[in-house]
PDB file of N, CA and C in Angstrom:
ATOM      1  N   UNK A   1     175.087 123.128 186.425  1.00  0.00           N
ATOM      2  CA  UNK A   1     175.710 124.002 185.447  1.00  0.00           C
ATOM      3  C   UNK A   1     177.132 124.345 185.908  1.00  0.00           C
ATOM      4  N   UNK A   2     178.032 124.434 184.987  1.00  0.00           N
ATOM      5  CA  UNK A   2     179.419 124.402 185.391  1.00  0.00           C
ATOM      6  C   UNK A   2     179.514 125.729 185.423  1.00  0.00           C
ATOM      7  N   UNK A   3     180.487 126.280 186.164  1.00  0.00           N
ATOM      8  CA  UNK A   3     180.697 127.937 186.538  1.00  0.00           C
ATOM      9  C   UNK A   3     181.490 127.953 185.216  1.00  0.00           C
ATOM     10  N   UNK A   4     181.437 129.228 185.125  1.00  0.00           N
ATOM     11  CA  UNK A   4     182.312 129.815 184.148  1.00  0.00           C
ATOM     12  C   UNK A   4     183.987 129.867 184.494  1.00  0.00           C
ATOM     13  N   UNK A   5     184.562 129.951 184.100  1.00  0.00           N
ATOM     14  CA  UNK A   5     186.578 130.428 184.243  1.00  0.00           C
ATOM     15  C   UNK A   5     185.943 131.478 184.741  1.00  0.00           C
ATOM     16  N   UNK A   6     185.813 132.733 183.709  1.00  0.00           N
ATOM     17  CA  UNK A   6     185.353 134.188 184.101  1.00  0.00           C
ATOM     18  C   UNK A   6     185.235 134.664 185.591  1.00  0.00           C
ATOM     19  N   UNK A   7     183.905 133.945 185.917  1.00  0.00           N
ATOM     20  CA  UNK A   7     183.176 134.162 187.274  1.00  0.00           C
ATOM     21  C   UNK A   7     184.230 134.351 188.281  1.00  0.00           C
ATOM     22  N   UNK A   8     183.877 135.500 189.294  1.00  0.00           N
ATOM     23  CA  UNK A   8     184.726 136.184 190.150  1.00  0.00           C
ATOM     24  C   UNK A   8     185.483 137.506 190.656  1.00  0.00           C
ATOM     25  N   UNK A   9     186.450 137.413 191.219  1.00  0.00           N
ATOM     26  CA  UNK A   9     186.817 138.455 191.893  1.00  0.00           C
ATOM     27  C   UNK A   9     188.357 138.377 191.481  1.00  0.00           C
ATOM     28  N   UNK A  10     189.106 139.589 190.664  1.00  0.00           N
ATOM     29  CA  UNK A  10     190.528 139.478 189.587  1.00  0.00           C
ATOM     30  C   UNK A  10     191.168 140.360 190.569  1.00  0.00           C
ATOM     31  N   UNK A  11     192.221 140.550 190.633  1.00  0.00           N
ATOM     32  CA  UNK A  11     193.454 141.699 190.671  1.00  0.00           C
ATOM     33  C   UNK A  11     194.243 142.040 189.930  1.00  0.00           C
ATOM     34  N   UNK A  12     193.695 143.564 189.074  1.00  0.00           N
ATOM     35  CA  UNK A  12     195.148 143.856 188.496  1.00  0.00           C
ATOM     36  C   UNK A  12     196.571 143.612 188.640  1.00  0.00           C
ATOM     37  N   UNK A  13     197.847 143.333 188.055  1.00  0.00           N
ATOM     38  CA  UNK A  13     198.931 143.245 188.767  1.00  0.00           C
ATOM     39  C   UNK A  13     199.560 143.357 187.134  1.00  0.00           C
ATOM     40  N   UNK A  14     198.837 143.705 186.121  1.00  0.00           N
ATOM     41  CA  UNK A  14     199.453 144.392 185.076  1.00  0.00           C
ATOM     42  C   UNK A  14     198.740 145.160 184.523  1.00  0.00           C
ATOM     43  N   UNK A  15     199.146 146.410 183.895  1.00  0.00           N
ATOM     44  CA  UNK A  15     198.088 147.252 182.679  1.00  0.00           C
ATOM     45  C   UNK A  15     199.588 147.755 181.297  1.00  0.00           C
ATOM     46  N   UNK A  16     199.886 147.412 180.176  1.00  0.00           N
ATOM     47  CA  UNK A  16     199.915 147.349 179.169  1.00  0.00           C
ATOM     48  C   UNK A  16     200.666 149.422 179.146  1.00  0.00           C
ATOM     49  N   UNK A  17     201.573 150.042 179.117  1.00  0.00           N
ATOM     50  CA  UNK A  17     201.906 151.135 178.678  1.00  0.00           C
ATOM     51  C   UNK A  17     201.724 152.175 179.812  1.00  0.00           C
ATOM     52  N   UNK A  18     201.829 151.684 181.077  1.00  0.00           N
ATOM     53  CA  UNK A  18     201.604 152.397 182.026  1.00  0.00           C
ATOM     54  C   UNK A  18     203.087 152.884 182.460  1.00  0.00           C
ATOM     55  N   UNK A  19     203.392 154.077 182.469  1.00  0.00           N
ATOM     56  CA  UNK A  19     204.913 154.988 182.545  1.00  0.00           C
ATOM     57  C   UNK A  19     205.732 154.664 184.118  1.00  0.00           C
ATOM     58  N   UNK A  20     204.675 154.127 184.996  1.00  0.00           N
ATOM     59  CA  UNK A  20     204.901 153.792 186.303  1.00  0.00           C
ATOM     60  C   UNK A  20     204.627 152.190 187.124  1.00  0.00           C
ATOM     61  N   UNK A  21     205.018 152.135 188.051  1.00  0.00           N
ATOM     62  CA  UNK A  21     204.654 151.024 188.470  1.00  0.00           C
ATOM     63  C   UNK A  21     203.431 150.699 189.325  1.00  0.00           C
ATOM     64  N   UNK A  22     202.943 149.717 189.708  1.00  0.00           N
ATOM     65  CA  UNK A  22     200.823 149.332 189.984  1.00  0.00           C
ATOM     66  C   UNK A  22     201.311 150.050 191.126  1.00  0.00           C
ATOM     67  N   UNK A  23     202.481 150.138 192.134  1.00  0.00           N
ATOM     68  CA  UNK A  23     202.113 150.780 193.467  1.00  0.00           C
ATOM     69  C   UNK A  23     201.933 152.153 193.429  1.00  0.00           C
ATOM     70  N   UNK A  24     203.038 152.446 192.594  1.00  0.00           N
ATOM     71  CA  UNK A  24     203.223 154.007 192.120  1.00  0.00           C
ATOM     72  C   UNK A  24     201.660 154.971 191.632  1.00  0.00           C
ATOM     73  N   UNK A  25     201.151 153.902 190.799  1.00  0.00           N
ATOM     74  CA  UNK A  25     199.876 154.121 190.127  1.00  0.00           C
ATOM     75  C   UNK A  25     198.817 153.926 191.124  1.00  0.00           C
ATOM     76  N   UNK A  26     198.508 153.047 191.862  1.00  0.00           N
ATOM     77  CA  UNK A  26     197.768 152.545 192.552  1.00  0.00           C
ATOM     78  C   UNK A  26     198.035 152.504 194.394  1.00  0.00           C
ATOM     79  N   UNK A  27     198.476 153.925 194.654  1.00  0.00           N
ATOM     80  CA  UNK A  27     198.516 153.969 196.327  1.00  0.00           C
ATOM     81  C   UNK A  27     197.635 153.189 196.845  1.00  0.00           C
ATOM     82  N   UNK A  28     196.365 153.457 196.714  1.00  0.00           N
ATOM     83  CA  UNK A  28     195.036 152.640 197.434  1.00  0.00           C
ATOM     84  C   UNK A  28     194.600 151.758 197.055  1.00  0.00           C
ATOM     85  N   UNK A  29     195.756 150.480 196.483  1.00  0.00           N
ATOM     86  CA  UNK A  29     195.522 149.351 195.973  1.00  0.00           C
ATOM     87  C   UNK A  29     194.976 148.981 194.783  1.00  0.00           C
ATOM     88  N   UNK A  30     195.557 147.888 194.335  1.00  0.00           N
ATOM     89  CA  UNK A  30     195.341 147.736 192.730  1.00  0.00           C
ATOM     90  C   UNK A  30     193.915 147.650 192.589  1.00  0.00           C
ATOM     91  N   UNK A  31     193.621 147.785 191.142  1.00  0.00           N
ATOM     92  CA  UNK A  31     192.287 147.580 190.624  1.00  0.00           C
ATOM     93  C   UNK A  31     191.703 146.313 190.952  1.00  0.00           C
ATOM     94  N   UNK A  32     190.380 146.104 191.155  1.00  0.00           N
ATOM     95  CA  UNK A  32     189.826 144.958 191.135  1.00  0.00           C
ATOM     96  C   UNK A  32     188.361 145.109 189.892  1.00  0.00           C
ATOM     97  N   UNK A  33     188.508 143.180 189.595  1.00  0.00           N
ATOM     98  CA  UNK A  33     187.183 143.253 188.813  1.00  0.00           C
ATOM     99  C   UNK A  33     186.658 142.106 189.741  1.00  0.00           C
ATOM    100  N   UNK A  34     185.404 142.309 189.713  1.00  0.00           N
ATOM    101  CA  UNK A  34     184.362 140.990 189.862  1.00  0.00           C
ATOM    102  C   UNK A  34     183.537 140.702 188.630  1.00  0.00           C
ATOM    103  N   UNK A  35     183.936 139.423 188.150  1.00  0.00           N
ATOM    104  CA  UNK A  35     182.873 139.345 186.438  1.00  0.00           C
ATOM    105  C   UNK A  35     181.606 138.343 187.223  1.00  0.00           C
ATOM    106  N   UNK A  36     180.474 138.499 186.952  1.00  0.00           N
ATOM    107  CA  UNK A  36     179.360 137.212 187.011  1.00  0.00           C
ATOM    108  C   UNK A  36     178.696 137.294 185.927  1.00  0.00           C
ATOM    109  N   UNK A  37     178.920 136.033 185.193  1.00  0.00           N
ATOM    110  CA  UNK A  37     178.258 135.891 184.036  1.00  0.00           C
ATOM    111  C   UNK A  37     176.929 135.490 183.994  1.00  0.00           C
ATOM    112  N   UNK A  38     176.321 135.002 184.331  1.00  0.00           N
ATOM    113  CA  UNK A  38     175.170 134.724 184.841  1.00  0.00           C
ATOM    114  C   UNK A  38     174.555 135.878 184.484  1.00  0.00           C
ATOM    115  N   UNK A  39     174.445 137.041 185.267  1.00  0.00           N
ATOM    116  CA  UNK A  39     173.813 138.252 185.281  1.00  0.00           C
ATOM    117  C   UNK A  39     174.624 139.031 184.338  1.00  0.00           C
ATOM    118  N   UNK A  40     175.254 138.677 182.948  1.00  0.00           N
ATOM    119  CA  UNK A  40     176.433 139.808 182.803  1.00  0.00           C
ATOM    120  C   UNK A  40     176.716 140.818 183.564  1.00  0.00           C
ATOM    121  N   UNK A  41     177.112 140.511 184.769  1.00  0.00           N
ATOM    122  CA  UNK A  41     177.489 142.039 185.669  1.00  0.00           C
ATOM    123  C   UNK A  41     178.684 142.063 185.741  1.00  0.00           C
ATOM    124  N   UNK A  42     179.212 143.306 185.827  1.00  0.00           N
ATOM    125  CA  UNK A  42     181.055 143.714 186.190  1.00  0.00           C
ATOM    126  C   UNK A  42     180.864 144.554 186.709  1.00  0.00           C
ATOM    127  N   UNK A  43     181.533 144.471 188.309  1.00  0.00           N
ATOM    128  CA  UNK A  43     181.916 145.557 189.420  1.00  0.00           C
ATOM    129  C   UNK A  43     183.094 145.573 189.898  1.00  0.00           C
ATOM    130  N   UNK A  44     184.012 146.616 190.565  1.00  0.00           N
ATOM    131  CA  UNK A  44     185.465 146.217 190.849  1.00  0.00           C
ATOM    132  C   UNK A  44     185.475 147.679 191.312  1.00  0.00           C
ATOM    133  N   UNK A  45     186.520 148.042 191.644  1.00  0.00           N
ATOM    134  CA  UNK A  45     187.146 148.773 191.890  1.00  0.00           C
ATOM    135  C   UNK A  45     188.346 149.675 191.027  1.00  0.00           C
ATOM    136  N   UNK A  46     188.484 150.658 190.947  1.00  0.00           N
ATOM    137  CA  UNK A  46     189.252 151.091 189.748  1.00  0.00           C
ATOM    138  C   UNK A  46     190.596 152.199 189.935  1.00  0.00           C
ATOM    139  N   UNK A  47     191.105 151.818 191.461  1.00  0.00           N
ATOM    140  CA  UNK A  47     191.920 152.226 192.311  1.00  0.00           C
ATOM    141  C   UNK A  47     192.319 153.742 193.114  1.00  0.00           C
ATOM    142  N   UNK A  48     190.494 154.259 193.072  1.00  0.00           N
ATOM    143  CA  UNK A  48     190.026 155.232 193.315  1.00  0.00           C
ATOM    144  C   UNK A  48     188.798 155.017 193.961  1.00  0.00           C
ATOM    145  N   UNK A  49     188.033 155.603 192.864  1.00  0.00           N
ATOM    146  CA  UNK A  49     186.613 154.819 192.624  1.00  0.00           C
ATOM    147  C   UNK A  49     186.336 153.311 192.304  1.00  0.00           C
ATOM    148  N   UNK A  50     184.812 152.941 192.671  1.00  0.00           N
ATOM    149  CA  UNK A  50     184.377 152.041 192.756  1.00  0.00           C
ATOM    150  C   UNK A  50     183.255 152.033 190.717  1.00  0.00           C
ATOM    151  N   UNK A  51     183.307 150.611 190.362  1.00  0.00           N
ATOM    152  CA  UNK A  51     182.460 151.083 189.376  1.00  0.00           C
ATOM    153  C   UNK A  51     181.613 149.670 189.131  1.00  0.00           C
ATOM    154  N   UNK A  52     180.378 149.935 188.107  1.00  0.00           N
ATOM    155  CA  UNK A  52     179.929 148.664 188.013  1.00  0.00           C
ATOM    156  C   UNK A  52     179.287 148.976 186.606  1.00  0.00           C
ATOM    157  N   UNK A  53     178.319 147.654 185.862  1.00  0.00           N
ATOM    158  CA  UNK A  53     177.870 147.819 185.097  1.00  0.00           C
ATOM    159  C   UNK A  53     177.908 146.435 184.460  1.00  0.00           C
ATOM    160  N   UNK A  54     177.677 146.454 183.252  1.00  0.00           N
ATOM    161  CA  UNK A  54     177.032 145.127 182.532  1.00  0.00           C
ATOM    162  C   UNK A  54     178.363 145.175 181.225  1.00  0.00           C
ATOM    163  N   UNK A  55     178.469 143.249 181.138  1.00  0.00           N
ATOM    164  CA  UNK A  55     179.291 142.983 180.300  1.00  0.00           C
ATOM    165  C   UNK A  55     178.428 141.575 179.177  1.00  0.00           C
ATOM    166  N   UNK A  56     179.212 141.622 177.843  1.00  0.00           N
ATOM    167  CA  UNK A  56     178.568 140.353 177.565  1.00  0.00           C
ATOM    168  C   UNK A  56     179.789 139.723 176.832  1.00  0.00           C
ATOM    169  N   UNK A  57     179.413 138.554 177.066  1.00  0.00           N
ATOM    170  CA  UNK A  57     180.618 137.522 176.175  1.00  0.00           C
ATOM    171  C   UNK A  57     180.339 136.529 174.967  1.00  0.00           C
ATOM    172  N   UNK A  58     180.611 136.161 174.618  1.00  0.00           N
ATOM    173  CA  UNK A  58     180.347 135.118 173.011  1.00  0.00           C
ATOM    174  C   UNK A  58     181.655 134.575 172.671  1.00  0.00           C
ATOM    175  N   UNK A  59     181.911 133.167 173.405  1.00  0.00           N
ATOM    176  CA  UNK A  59     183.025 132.372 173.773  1.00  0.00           C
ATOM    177  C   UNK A  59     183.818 133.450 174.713  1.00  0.00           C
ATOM    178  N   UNK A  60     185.141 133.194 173.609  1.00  0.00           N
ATOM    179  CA  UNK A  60     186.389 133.945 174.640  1.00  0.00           C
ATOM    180  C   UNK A  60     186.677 135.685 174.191  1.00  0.00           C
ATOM    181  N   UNK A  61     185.297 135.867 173.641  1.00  0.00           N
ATOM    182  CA  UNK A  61     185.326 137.715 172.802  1.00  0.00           C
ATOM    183  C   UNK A  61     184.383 138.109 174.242  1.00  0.00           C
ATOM    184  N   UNK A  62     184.696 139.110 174.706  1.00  0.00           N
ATOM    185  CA  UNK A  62     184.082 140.359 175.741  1.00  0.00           C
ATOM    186  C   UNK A  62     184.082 141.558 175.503  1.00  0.00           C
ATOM    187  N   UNK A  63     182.242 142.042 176.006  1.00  0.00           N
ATOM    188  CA  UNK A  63     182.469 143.643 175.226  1.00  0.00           C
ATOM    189  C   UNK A  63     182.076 144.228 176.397  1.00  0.00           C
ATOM    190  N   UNK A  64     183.040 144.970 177.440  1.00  0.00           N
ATOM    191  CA  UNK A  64     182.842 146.061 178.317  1.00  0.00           C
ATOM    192  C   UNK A  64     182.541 147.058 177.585  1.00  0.00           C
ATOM    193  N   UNK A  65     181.274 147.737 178.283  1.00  0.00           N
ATOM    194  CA  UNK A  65     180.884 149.090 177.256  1.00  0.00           C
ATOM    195  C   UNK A  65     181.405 150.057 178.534  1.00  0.00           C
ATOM    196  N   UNK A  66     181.617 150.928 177.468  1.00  0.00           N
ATOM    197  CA  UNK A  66     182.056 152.678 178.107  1.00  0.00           C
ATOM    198  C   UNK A  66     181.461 153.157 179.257  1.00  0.00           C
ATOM    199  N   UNK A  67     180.223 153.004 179.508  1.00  0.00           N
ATOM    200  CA  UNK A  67     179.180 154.000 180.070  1.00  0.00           C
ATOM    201  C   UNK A  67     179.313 152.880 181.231  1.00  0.00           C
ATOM    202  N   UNK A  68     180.336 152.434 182.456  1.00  0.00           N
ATOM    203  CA  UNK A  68     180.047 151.989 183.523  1.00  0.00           C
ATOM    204  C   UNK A  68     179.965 152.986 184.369  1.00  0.00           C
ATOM    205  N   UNK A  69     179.092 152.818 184.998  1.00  0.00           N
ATOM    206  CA  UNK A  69     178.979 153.524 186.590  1.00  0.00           C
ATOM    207  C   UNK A  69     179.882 153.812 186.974  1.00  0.00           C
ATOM    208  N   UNK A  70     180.369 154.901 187.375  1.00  0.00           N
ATOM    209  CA  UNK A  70     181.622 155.014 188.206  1.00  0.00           C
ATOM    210  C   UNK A  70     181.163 156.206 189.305  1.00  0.00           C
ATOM    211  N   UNK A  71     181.968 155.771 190.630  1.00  0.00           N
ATOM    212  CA  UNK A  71     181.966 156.601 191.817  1.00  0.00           C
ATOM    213  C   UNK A  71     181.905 158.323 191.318  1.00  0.00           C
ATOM    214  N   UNK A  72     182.193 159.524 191.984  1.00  0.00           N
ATOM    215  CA  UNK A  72     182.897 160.626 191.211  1.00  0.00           C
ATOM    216  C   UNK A  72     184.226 160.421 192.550  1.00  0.00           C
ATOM    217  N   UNK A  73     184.309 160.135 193.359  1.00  0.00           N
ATOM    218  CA  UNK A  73     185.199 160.566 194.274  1.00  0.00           C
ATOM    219  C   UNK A  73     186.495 160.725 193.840  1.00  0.00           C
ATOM    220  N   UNK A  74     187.465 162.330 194.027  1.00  0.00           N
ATOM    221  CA  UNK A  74     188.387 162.394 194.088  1.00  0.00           C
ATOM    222  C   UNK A  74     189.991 162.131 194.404  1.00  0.00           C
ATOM    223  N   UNK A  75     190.541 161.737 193.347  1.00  0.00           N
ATOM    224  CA  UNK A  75     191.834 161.326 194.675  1.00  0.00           C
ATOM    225  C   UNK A  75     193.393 162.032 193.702  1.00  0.00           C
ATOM    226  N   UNK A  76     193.758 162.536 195.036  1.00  0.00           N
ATOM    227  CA  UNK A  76     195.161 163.067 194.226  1.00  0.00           C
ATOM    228  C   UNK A  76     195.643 162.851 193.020  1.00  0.00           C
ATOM    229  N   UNK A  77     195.739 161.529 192.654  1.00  0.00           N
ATOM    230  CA  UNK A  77     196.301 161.251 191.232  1.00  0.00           C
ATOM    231  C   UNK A  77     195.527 160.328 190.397  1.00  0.00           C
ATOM    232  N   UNK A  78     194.633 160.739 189.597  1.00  0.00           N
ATOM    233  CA  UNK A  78     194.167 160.066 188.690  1.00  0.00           C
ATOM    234  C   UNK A  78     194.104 158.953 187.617  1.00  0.00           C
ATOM    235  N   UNK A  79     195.862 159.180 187.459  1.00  0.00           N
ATOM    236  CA  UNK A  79     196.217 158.648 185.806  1.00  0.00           C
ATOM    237  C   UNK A  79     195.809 157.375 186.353  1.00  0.00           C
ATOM    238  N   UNK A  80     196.023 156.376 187.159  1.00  0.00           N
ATOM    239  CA  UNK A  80     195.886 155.013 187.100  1.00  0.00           C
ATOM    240  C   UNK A  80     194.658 154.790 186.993  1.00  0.00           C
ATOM    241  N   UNK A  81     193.969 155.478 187.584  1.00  0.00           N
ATOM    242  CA  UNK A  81     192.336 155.059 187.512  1.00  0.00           C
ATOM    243  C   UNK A  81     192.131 155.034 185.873  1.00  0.00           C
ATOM    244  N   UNK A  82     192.106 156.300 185.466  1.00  0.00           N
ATOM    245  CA  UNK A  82     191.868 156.811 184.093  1.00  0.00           C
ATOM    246  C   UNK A  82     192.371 155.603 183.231  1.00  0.00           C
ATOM    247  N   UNK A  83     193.944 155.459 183.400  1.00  0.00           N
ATOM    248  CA  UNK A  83     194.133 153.950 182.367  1.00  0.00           C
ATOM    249  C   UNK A  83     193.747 152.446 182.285  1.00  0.00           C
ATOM    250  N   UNK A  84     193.446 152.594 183.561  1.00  0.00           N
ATOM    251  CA  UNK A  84     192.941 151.015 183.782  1.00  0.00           C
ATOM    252  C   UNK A  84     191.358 151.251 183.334  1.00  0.00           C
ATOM    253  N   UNK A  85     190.610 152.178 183.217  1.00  0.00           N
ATOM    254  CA  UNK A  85     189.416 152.257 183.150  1.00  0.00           C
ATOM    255  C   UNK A  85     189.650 152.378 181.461  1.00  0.00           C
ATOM    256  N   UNK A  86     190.028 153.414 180.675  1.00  0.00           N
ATOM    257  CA  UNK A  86     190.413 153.394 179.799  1.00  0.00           C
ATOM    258  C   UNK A  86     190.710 151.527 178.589  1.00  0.00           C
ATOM    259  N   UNK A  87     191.758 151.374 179.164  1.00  0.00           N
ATOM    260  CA  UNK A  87     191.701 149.594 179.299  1.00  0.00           C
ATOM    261  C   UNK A  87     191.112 148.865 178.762  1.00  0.00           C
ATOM    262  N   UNK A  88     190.295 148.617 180.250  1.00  0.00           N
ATOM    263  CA  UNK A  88     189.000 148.244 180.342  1.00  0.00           C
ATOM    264  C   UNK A  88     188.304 148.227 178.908  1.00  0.00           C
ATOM    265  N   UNK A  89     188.112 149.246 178.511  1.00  0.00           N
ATOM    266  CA  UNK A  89     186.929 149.574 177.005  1.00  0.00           C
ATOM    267  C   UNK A  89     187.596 149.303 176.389  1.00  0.00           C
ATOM    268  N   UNK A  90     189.286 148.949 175.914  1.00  0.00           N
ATOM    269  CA  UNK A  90     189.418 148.671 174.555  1.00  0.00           C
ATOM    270  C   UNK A  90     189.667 147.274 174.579  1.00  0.00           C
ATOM    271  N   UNK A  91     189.435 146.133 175.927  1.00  0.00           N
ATOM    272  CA  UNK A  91     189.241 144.999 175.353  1.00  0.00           C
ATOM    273  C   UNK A  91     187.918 143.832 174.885  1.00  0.00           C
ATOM    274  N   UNK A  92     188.741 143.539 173.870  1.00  0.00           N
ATOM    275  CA  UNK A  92     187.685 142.619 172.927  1.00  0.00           C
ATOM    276  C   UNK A  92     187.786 141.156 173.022  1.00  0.00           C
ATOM    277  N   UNK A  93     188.768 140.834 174.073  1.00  0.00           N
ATOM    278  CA  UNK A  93     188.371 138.881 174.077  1.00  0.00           C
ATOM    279  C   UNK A  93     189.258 139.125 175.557  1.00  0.00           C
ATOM    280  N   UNK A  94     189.274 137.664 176.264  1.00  0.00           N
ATOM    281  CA  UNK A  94     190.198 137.064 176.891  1.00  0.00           C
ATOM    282  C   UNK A  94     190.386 135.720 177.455  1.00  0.00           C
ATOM    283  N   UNK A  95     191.326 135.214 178.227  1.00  0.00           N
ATOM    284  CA  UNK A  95     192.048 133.764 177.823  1.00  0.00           C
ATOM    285  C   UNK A  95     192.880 134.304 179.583  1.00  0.00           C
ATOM    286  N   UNK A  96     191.765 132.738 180.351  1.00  0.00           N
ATOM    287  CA  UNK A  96     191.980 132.318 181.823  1.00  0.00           C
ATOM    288  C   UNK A  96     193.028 130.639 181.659  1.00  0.00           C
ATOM    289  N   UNK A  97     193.959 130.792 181.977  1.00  0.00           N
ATOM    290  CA  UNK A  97     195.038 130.149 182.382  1.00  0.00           C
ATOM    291  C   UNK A  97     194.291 128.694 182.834  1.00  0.00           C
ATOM    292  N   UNK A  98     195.173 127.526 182.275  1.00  0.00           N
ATOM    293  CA  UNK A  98     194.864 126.052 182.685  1.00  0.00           C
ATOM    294  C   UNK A  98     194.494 126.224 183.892  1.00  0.00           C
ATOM    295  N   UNK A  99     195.316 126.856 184.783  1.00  0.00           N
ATOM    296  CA  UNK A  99     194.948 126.708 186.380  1.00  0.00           C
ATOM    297  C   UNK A  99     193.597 127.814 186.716  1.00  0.00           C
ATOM    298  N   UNK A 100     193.434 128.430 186.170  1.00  0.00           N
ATOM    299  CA  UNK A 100     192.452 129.105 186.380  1.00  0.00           C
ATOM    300  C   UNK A 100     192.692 130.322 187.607  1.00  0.00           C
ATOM    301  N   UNK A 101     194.025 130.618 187.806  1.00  0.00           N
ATOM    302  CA  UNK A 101     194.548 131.464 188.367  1.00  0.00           C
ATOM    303  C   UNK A 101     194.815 133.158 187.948  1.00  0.00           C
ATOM    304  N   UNK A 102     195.087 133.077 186.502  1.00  0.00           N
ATOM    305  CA  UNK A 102     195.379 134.860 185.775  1.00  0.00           C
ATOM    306  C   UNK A 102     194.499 134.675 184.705  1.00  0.00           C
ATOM    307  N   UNK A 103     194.313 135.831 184.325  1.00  0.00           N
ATOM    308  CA  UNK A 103     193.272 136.639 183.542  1.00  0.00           C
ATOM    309  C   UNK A 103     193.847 137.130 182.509  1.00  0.00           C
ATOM    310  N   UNK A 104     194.131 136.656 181.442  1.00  0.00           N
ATOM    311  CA  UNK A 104     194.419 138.055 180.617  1.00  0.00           C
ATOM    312  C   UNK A 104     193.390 138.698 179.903  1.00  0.00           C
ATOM    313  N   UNK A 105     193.213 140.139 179.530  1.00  0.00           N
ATOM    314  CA  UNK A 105     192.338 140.838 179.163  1.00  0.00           C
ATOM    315  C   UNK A 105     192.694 141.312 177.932  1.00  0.00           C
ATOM    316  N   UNK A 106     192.475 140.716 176.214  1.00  0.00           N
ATOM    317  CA  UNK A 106     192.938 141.301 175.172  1.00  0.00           C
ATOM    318  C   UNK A 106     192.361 141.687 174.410  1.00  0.00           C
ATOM    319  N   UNK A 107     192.926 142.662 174.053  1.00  0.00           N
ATOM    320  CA  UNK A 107     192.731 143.755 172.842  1.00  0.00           C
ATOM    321  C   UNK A 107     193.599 143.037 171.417  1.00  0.00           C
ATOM    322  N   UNK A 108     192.751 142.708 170.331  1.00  0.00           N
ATOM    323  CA  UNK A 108     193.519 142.179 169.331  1.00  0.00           C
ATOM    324  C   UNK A 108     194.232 140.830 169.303  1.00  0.00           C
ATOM    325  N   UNK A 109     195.170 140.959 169.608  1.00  0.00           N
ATOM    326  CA  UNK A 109     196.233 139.738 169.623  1.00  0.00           C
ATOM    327  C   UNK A 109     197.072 140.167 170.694  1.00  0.00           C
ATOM    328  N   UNK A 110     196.876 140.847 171.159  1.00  0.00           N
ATOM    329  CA  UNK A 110     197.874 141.720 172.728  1.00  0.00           C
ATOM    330  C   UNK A 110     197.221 141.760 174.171  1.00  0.00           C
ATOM    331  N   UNK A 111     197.719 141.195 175.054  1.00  0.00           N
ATOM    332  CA  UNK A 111     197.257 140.897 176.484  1.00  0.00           C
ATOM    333  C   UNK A 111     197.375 142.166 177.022  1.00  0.00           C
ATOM    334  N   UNK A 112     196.922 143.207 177.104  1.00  0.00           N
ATOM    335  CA  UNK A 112     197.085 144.480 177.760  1.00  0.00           C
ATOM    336  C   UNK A 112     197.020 144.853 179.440  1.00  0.00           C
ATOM    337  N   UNK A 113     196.168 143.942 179.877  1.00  0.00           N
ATOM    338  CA  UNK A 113     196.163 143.663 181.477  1.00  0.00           C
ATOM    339  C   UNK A 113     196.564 142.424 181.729  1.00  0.00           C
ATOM    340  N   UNK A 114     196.708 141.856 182.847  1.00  0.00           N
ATOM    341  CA  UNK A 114     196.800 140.602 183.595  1.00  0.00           C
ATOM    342  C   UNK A 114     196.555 140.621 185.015  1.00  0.00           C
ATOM    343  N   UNK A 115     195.311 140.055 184.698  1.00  0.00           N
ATOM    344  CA  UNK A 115     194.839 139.828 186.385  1.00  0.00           C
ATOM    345  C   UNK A 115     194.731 138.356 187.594  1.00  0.00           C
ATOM    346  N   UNK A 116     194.870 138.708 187.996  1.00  0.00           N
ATOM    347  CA  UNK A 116     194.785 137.107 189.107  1.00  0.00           C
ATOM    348  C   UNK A 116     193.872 136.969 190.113  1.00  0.00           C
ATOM    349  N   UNK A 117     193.441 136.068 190.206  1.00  0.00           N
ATOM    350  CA  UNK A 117     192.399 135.506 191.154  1.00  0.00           C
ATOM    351  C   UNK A 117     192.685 135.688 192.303  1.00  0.00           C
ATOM    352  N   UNK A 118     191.359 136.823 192.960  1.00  0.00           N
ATOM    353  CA  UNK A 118     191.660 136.707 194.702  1.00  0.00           C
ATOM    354  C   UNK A 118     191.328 135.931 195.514  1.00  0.00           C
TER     355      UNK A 118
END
């Protein structure tokens, strides 16, 4: 069985309307996803907290639901977590690069994240 594009471990290195920049946003390092399709599972990191939970796909459409697990742990500044998690739920498809190197994550007709393969 051929792996999926999907399958793996992403790095944020864009989010779509964010007022600051990923370092600015992300002291303790950018967001991460791990997708395995197989198990629809999604776990990552959300540049705070840690989160996980279940995804499903139908071709190149993906529906992250709301209700992932997330850590509670505190950290000085929130907003990045909050938007990338935020994000997260409003996309509805996405589209992995010939090389199979970036991720984009879209909402509509608009790439709102872009992630890359660790």
């Amino acid at each position: 069985m051929k792996a999926n594009l999907l399958d793996g471990e992403w790095e944020a290195n864009y989010i779509m309307g964010t007022p600051k920049g990923m370092q600015e946003l992300f002291p303790n390092g950018n967001p991460t996803v791990t997708f395995q399709t197989v198990e629809n599972s999604i776990s990552g990191f959300a540049g705070c907290n840690n989160f996980n939970g279940s995804f499903s796909t139908d071709g190149n459409k993906i529906t992250i639901p709301e209700n992932l697990a997330v850590t509670r742990k505190m950290c000085p500044d929130m907003s990045g977590e909050n938007t990338f998690l935020e994000s997260l739920n409003k996309v509805n498809s996405y589209s992995v690069t010939e090389q199979g190197n970036t991720l984009n994550l879209i909402m509509g007709d608009m790439a709102i994240m872009r992630l890359t393969r660790k």
